[in-house]
Protein backbone atom coordinates (compact mmCIF):
# COMPACT_ATOMS: atom_id res chain seq x y z
CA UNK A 1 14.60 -7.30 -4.87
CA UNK A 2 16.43 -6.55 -8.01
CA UNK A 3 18.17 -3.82 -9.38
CA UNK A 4 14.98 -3.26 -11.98
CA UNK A 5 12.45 -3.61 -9.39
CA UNK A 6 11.02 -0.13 -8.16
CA UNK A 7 9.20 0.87 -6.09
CA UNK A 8 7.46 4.27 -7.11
CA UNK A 9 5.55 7.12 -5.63
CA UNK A 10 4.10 9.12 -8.67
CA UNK A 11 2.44 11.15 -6.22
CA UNK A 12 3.88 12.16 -2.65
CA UNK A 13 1.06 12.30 0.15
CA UNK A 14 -1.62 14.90 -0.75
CA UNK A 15 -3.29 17.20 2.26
CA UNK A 16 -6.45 19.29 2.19
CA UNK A 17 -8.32 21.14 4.64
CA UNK A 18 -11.07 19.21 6.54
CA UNK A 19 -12.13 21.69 8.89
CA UNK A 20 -10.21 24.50 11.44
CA UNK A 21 -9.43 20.75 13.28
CA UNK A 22 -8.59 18.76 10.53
CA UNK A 23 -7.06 17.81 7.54
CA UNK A 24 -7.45 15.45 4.79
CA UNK A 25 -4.04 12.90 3.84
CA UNK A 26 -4.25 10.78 0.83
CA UNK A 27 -1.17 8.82 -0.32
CA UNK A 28 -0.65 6.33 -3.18
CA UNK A 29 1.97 3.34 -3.76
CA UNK A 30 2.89 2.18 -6.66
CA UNK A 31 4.82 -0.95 -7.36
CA UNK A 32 6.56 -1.50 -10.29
CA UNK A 33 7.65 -5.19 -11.08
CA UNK A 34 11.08 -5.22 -12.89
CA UNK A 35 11.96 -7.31 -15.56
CA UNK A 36 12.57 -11.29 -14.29
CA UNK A 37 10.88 -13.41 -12.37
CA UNK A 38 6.77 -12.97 -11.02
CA UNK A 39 6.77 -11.54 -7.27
CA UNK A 40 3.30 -12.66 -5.22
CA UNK A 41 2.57 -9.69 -2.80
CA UNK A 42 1.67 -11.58 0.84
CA UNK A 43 0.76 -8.43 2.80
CA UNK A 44 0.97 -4.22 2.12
CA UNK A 45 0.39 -2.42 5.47
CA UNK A 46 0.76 1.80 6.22
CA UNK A 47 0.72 3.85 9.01
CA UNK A 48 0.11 7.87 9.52
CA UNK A 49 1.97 8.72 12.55
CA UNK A 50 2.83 12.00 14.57
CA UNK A 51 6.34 13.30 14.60
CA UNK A 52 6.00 12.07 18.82
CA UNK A 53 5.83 8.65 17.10
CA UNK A 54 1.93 8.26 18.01
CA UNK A 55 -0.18 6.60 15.39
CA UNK A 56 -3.26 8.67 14.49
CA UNK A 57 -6.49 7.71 15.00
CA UNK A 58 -7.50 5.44 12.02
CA UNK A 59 -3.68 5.85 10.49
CA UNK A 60 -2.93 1.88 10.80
CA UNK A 61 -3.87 -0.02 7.33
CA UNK A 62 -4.06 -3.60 6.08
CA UNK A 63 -4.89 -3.90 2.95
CA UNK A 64 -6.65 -7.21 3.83
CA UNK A 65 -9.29 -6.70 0.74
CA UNK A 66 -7.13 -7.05 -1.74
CA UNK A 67 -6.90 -10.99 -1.22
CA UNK A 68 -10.05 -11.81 -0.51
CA UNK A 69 -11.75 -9.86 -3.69
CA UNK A 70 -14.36 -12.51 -5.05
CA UNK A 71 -14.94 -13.01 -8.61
CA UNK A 72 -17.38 -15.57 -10.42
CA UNK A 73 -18.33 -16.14 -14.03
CA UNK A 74 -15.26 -13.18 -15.38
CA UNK A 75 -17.39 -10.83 -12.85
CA UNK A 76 -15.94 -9.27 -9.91
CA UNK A 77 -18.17 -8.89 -7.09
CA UNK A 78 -17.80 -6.34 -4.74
CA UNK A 79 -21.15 -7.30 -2.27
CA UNK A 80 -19.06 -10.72 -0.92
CA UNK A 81 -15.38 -12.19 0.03
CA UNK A 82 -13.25 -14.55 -1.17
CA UNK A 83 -12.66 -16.07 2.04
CA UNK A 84 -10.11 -18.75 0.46
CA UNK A 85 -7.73 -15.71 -0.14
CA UNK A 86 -4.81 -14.86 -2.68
CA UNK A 87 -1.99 -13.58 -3.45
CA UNK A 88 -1.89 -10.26 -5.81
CA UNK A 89 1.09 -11.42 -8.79
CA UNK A 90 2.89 -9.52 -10.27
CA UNK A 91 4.58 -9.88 -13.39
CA UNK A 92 7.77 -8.90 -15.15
CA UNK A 93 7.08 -5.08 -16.28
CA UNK A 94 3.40 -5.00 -14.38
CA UNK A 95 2.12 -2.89 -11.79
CA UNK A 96 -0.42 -2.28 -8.49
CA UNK A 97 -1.39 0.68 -7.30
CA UNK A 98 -2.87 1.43 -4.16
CA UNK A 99 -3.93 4.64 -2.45
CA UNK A 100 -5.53 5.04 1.15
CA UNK A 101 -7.13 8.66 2.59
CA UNK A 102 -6.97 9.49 7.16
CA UNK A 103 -8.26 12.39 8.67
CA UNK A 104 -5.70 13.91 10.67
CA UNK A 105 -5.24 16.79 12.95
CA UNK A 106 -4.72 20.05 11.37
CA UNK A 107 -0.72 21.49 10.33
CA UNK A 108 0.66 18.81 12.44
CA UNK A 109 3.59 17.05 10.66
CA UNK A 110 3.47 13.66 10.12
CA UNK A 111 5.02 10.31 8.94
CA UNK A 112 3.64 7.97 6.15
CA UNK A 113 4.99 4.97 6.13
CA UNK A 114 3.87 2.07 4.20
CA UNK A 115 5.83 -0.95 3.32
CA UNK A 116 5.03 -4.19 1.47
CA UNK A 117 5.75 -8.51 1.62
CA UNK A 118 5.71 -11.05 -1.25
CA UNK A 119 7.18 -14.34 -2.61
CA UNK A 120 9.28 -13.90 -5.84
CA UNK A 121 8.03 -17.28 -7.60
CA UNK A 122 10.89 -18.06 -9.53
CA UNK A 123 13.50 -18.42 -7.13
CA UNK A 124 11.57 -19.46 -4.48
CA UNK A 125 12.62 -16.10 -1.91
CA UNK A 126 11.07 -14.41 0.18
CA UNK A 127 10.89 -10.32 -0.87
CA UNK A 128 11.19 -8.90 2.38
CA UNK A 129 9.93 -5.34 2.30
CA UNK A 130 9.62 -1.97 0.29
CA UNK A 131 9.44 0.32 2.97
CA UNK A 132 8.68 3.64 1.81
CA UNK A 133 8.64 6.55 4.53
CA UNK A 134 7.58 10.56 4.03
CA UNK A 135 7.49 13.01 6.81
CA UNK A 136 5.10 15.06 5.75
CA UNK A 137 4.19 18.88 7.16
């Protein structure tokens, strides 16, 4: 990765009240391609875990869709997959944002941790990882 490529969180995890049990968590990435060469984004995965370590319930992500998104004809359609796949490019000065939302259990802190795998076309080497991480109370 290089010295202009950022990674950016414009907005820190967000909680909310669900219930007296439960809370809402919504968190956002934001990638920010610096200025040379094209990067191809492989895989993005997160994880919501408890300050024991323990993953909660439904706090593991792949952000499979984002390859598999079919278009036809300049449409996109969201009713079927792609199921050829591909890679998400990004370009010098472009960006991707992605955002996810767990229910987790009420006032417990927690860990968000989401990190992210690509190809940098140019020079042919492999971008091995953002890894952003937030305990969060």
């Amino acid at each position: 990765m290089g010295k202009s490529d950022q990674v950016i969180s414009d907005a820190l995890p967000e909680r909310q009240t669900k219930n007296a049990a439960e809370d809402w968590l919504v968190f956002k990435l934001v990638f920010k391609k610096g200025k040379t060469d094209t990067l191809q984004i492989k895989d993005i995965k997160a994880r919501v875990r408890t300050k024991d370590g323990s993953i909660v319930p439904g706090g593991l992500f792949s952000f499979e869709e984002i390859h598999k998104l079919s278009a036809t004809d300049n449409n996109i359609d969201w009713s079927t997959f792609n199921e050829d796949g591909r890679n998400i490019s990004l370009s010098p000065e472009e960006s991707f944002h992605l955002g996810r939302f767990v229910c987790v259990p009420a006032g417990e802190p927690l860990i968000v941790e989401m990190a992210l795998h690509g190809t940098r076309t140019m020079w042919g080497k492999v971008f091995n990882g953002v890894h952003l991480w937030y305990p969060f109370l």
